[in-house]
Protein backbone atom coordinates (compact mmCIF):
# COMPACT_ATOMS: atom_id res chain seq x y z
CA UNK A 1 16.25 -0.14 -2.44
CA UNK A 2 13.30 -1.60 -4.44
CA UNK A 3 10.62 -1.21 -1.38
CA UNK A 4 8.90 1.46 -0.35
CA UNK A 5 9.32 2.45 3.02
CA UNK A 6 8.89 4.83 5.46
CA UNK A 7 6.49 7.59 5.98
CA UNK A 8 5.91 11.38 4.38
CA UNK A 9 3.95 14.02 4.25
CA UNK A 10 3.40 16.50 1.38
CA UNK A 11 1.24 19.42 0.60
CA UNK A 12 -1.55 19.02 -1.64
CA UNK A 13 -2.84 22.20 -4.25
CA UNK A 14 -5.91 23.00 -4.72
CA UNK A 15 -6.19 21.48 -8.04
CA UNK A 16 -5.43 18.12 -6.41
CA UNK A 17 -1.31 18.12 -7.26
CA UNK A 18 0.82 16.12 -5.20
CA UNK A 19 4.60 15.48 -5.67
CA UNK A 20 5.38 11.73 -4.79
CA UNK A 21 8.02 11.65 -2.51
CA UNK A 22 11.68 10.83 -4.32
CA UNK A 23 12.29 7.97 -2.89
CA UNK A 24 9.16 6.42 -4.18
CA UNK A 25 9.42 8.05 -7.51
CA UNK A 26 12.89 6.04 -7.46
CA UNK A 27 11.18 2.22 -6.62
CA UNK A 28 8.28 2.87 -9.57
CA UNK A 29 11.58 3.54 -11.77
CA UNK A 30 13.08 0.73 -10.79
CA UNK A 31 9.29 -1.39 -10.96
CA UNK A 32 8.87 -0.35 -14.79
CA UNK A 33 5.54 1.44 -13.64
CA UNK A 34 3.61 1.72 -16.78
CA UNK A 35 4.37 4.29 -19.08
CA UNK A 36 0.42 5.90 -18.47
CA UNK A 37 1.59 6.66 -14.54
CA UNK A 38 0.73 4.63 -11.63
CA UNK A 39 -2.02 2.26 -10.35
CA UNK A 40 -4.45 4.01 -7.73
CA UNK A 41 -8.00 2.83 -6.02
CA UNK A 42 -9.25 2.85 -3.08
CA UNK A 43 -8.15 0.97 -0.40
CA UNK A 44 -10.78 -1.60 0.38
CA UNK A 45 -10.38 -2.00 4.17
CA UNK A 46 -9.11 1.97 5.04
CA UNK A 47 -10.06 5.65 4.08
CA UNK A 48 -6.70 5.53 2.08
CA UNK A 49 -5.47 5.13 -1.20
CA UNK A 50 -3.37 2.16 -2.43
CA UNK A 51 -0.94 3.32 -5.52
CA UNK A 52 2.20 0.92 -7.22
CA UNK A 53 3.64 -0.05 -10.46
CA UNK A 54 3.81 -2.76 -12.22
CA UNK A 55 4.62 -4.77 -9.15
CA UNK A 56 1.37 -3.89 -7.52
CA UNK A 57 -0.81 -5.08 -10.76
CA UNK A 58 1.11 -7.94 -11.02
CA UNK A 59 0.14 -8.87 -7.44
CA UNK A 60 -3.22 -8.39 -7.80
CA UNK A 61 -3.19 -10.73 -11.06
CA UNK A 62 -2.13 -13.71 -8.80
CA UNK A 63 -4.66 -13.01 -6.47
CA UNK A 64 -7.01 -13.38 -8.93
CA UNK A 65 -4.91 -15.89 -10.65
CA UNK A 66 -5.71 -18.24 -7.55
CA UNK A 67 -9.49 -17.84 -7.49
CA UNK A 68 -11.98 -20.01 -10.17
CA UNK A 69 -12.80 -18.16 -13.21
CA UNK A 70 -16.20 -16.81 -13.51
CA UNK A 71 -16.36 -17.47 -9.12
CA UNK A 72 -17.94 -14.79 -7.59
CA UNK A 73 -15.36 -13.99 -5.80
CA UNK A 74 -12.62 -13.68 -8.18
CA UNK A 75 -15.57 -11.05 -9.82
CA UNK A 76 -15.76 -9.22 -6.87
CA UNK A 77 -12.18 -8.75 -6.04
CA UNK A 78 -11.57 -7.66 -9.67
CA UNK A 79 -14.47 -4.97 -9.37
CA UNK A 80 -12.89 -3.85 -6.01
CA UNK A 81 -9.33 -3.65 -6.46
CA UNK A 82 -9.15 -3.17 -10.94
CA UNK A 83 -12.72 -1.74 -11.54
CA UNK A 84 -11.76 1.34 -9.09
CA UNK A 85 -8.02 1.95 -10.57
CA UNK A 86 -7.21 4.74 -12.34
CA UNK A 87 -4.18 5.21 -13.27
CA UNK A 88 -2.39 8.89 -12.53
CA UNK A 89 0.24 10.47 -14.63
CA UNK A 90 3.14 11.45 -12.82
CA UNK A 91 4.73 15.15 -14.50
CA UNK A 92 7.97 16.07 -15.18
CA UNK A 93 8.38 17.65 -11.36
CA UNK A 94 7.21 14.28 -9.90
CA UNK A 95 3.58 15.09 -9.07
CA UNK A 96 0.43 13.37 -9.54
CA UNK A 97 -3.27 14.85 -10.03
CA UNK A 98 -5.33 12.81 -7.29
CA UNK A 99 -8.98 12.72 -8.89
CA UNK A 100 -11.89 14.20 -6.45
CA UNK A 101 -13.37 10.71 -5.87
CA UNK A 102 -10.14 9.09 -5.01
CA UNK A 103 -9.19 12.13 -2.07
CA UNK A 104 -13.02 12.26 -0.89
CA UNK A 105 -12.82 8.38 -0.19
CA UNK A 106 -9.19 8.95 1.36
CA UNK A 107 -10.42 12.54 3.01
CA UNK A 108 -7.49 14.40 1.48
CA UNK A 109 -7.64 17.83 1.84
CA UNK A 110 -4.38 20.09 2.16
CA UNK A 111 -2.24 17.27 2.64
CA UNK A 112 -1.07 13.86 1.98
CA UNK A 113 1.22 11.41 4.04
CA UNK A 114 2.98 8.59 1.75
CA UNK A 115 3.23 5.27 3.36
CA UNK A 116 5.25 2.70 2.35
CA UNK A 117 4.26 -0.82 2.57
CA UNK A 118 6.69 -2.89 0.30
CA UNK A 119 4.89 -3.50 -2.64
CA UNK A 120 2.39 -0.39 -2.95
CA UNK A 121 2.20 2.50 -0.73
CA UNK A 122 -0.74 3.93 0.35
CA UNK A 123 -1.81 8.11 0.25
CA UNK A 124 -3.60 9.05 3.71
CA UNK A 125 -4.72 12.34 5.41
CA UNK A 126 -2.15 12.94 8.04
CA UNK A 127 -4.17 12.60 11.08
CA UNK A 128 -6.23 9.69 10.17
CA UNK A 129 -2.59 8.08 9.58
CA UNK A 130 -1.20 8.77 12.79
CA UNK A 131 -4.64 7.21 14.18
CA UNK A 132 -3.72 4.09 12.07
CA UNK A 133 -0.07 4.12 13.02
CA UNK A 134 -1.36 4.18 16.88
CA UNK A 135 -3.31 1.50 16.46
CA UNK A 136 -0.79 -0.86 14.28
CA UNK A 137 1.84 -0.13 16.96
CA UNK A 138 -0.52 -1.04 19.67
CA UNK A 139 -1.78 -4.47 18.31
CA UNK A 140 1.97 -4.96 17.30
CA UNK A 141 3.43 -4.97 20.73
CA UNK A 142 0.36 -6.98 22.13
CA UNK A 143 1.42 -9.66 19.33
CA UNK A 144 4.74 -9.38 19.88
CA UNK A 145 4.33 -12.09 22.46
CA UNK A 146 3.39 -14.28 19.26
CA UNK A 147 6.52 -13.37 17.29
CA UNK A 148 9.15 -14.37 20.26
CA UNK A 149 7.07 -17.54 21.11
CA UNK A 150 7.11 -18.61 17.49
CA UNK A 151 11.34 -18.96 17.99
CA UNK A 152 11.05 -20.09 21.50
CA UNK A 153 9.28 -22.80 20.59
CA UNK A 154 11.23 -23.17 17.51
CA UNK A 155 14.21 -23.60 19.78
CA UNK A 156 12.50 -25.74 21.72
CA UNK A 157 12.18 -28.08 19.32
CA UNK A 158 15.55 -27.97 18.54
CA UNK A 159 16.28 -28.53 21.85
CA UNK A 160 14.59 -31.81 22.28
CA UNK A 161 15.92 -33.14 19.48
CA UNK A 162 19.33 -32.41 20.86
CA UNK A 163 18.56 -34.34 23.78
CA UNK A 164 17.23 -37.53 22.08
């Protein structure tokens, strides 16, 4: 699998030590995350962390790829998502130190739940998670209206056609 996916939680020491759940440690293998460990900051919308390899930076270099150089908003998204990185070493038993400033912004006390979300995954406090998950779940289903009517109507089309 080269994704990450699904959901875990882990305990976090009191010197801020996490281990990254296997199956994550796996995809940054697999993603060539840079030798130094892997890309964190905070998330810009959520009191979570975003965190990836190489595959993560590289994404964020064609966002910025498709903005004007010197725009403000190409200067802006680069202060948001690459002036907040740091980048965390992961140890020979698969942990990371999260810095203070990255778990106050993310609330991270005695534990962390992974999420995966393709690309990156993102490092929450559990309950604020399952808040998030609620939600997502919620505004799925009342969208998922949207999703069956974008094939019906497909369909439809197709239909027509057939008729002509």
């Amino acid at each position: 699998m080269d994704r990450f996916v699904s959901t875990f939680t882990n305990k976090i020491d009191a010197k801020g030590r996490v281990s990254i759940p296997a199956p994550f440690r796996a995809v940054l293998e697999r993603d060539g995350y840079s030798s130094g460990g892997i890309y964190c900051y905070p998330s810009i919308d959520a009191p979570a962390l975003d965190a990836g390899g190489e595959r993560l930076a590289k994404k964020i270099d064609g966002l910025l790829a498709g903005l004007p150089d010197y725009s403000d908003e190409r200067d802006e998204l680069s202060v948001a998502l690459y002036g907040d990185v740091q980048v965390l070493g992961i140890d020979g038993d698969g942990r990371i130190v999260v810095p203070e400033s990255l778990r106050r912004h993310a609330g991270l006390q005695d534990q962390v739940t992974f999420v995966g979300l393709g690309d990156k995954f993102q490092m929450w406090a559990p309950q604020a998670f399952e808040d998030r998950r609620a939600r997502a779940r919620e505004k799925a289903q009342e969208h998922r209206k949207l999703f069956g009517a974008g094939s019906a109507h497909r369909s439809g089309g197709d239909d027509e056609r057939a008729r002509e």
